[in-house]
N, C-alpha and C. Protein backbone atom coordinates (compact mmCIF):
# COMPACT_ATOMS: atom_id res chain seq x y z
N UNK A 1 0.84 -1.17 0.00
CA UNK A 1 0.00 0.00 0.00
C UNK A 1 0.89 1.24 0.00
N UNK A 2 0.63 1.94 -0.77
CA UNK A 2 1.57 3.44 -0.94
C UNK A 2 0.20 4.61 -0.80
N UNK A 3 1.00 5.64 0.37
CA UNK A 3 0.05 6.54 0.85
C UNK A 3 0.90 8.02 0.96
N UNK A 4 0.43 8.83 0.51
CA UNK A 4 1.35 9.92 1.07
C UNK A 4 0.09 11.05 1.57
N UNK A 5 0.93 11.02 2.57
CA UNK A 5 0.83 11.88 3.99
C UNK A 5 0.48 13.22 3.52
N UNK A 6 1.86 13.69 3.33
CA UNK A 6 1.70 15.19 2.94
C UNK A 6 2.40 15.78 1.41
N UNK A 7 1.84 16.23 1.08
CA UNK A 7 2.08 16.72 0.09
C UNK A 7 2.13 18.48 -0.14
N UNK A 8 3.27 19.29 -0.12
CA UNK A 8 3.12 20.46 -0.42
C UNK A 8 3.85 21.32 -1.69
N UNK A 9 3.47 22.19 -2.73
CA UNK A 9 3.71 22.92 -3.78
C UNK A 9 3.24 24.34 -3.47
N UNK A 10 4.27 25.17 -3.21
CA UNK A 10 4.32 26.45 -3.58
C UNK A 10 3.66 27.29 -5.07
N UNK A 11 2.67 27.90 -4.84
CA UNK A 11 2.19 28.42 -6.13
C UNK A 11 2.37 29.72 -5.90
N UNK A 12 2.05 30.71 -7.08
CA UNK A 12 2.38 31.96 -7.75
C UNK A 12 0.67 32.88 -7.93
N UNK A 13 -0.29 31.98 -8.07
CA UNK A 13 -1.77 32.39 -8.58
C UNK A 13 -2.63 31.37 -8.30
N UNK A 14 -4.14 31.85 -8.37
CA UNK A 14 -5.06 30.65 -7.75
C UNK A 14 -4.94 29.40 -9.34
N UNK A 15 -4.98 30.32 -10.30
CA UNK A 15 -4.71 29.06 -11.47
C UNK A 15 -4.24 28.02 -11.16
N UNK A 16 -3.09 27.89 -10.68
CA UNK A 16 -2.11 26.85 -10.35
C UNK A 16 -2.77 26.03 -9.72
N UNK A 17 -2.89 26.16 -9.21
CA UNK A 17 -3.33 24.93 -8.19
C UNK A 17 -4.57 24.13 -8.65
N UNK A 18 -5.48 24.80 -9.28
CA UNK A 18 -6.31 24.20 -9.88
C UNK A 18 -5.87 23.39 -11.48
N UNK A 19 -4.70 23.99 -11.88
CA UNK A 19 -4.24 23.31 -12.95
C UNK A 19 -3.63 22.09 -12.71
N UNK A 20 -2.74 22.19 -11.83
CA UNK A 20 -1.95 21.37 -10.97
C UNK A 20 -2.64 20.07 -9.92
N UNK A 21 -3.42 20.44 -9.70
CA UNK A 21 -4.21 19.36 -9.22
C UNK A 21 -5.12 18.91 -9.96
N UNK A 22 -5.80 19.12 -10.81
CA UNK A 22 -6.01 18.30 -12.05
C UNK A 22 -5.07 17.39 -12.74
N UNK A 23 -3.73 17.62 -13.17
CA UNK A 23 -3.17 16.85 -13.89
C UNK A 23 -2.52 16.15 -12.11
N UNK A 24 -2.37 16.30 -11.40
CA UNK A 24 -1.95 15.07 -10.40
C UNK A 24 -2.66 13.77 -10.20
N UNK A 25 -4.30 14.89 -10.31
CA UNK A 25 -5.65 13.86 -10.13
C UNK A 25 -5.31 13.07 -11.43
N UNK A 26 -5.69 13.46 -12.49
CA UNK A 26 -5.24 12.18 -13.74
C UNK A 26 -3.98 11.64 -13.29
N UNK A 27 -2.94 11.81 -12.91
CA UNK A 27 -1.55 11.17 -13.02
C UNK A 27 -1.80 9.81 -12.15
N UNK A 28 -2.45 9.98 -11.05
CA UNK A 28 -2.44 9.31 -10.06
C UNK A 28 -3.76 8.22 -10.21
N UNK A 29 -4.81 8.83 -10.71
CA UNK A 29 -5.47 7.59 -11.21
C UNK A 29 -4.94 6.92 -12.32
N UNK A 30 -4.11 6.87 -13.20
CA UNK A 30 -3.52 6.27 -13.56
C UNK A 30 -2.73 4.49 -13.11
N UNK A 31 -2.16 4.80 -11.58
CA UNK A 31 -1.88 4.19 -10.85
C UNK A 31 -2.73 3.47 -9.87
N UNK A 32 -3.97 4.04 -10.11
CA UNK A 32 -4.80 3.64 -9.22
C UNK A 32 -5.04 3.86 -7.94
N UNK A 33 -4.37 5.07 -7.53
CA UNK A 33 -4.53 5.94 -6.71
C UNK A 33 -5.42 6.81 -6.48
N UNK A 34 -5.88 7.01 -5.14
CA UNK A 34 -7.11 8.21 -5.13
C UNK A 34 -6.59 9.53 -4.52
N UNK A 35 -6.84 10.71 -5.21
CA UNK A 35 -7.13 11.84 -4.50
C UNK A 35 -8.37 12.42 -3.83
N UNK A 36 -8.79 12.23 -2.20
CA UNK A 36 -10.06 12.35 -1.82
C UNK A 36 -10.28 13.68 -1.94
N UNK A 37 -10.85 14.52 -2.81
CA UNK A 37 -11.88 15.26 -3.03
C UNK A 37 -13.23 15.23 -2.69
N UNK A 38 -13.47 16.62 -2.06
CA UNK A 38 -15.39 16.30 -2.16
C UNK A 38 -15.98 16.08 -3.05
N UNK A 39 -17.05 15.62 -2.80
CA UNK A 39 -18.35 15.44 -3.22
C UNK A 39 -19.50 15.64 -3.27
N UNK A 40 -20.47 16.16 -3.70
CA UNK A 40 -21.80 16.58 -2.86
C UNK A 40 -21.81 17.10 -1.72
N UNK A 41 -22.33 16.20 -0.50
CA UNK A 41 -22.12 16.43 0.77
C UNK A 41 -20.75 16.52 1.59
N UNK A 42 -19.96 15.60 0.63
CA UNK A 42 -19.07 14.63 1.56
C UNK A 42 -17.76 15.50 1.59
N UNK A 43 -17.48 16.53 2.27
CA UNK A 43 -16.14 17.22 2.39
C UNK A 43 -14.54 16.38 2.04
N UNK A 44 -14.09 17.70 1.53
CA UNK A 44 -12.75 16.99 0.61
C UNK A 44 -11.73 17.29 1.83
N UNK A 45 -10.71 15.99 1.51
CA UNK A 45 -10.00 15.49 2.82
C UNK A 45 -8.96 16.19 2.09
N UNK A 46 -8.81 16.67 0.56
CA UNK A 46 -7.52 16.99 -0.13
C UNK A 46 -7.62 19.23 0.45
N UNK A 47 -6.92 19.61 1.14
CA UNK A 47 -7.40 20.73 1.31
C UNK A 47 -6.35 21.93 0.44
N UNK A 48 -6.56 22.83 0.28
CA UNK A 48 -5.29 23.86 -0.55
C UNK A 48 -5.43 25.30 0.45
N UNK A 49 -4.67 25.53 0.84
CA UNK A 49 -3.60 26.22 1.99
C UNK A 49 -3.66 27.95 1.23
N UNK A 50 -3.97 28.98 1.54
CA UNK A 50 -2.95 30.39 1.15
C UNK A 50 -2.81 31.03 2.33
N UNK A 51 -1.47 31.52 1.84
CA UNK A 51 -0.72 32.32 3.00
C UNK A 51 -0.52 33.64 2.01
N UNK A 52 -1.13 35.11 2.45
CA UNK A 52 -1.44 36.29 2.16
C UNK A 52 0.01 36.66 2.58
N UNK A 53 0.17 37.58 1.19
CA UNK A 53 1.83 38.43 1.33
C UNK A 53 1.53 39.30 2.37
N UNK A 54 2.67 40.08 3.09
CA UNK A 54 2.61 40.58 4.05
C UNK A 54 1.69 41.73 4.26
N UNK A 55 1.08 42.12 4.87
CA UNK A 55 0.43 43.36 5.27
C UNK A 55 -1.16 43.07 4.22
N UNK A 56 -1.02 42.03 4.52
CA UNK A 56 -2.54 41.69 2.75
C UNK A 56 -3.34 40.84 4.34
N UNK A 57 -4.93 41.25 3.84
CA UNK A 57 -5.61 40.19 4.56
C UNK A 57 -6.24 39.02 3.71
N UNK A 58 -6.15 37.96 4.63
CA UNK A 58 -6.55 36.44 4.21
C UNK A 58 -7.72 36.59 3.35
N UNK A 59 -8.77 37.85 3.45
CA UNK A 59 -9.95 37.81 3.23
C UNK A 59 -10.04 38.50 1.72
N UNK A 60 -8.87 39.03 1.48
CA UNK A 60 -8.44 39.84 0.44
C UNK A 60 -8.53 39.00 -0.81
N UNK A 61 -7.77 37.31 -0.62
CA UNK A 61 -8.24 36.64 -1.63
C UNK A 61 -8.92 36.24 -2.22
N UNK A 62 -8.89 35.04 -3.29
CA UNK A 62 -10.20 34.19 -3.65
C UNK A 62 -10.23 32.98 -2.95
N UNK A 63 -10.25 32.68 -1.73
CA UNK A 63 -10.34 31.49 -1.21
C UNK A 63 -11.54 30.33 -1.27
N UNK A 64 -12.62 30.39 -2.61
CA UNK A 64 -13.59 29.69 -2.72
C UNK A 64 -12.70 28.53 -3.25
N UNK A 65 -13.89 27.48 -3.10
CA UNK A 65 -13.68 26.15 -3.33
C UNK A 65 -13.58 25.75 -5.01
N UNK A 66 -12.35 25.06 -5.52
CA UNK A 66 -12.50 25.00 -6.80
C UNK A 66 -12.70 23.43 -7.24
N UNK A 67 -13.34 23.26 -8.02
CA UNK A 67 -13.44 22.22 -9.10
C UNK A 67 -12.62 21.21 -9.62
N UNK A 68 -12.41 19.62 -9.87
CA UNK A 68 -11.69 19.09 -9.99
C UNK A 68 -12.10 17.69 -10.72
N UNK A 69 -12.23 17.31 -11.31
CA UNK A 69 -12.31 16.06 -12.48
C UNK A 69 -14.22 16.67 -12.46
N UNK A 70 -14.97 17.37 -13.03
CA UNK A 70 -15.89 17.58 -13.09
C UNK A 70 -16.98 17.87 -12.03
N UNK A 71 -16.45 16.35 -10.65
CA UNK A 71 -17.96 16.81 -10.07
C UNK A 71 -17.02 16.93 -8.13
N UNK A 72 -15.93 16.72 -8.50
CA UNK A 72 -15.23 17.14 -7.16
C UNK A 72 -14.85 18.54 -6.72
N UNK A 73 -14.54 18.24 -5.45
CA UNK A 73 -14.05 19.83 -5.43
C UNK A 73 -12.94 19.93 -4.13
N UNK A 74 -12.13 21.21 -4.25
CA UNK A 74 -11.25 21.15 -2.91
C UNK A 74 -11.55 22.10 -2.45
N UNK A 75 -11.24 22.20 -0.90
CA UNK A 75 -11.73 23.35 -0.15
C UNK A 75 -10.28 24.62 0.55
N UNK A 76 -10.18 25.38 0.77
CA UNK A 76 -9.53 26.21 1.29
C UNK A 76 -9.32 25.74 2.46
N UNK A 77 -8.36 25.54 3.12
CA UNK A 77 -8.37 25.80 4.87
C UNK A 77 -7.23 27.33 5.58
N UNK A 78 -7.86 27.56 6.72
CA UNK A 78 -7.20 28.97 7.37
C UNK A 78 -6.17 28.27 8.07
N UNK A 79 -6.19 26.84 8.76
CA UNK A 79 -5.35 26.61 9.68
C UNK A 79 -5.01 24.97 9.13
N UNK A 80 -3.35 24.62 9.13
CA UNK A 80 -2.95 23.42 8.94
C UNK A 80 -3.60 22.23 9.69
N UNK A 81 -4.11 21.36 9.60
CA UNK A 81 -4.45 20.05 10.20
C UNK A 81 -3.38 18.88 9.52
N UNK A 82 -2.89 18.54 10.35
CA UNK A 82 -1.67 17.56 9.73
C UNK A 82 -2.69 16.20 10.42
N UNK A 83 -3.23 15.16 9.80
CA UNK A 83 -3.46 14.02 10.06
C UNK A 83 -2.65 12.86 9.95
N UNK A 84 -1.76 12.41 10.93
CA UNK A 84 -0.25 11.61 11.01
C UNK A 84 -0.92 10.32 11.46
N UNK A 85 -0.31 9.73 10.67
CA UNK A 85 -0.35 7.97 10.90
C UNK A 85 0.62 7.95 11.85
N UNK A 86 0.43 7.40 13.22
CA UNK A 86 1.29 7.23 14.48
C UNK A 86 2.68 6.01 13.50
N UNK A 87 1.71 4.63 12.97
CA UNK A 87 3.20 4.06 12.45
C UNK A 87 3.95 4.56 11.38
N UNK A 88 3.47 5.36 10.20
CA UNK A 88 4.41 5.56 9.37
C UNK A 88 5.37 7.01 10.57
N UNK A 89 4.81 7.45 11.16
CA UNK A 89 5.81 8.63 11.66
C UNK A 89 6.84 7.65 12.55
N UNK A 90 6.47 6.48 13.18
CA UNK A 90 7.41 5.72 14.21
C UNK A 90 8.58 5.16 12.77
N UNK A 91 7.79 4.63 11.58
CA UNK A 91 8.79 4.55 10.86
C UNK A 91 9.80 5.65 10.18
N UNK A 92 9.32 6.59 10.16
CA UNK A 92 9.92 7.75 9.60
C UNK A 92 11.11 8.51 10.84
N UNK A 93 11.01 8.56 11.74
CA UNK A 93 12.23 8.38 12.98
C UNK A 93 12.49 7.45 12.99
């Protein structure tokens, strides 16, 4: 079983990320891998992060939820939630 934890990419514009996670989402189903995105009801576990240049407020951006293989979507979060597998971190020390 291959899982990754965390995953982070520095972007430049909200484009990116929505470009960029589209072609990951195809790359990875490829392999047969899932990227959990929402759904309907069902909140997306995949979240995308901005950090406002200095003296800018958070609220200043576009932090809505964008679109992803047609009927998914990812959500913004204000604050990191790191969800750690206790054994891969015992393996990782």
């Amino acid at each position: 079983m291959l899982r990754a934890e965390v995953y982070a990419h520095a972007i430049q514009s909200r484009d990116e990320p929505i470009r960029g996670s589209s072609h990951i989402f195809a790359h990875l189903r490829k392999f047969g891998l899932c990227v959990h995105v929402g759904r309907g009801d069902a909140a997306s576990k995949t979240e995308a992060m901005y950090f406002p240049p200095p003296r800018t407020a958070y609220e200043a951006a576009d932090t809505s939820r964008f679109f992803i293989d047609g009927t998914g979507f990812i959500d913004f979060c204000e604050k990191f939630k790191f969800l750690f597998n206790p054994p891969l971190l015992a393996y990782l020390l």
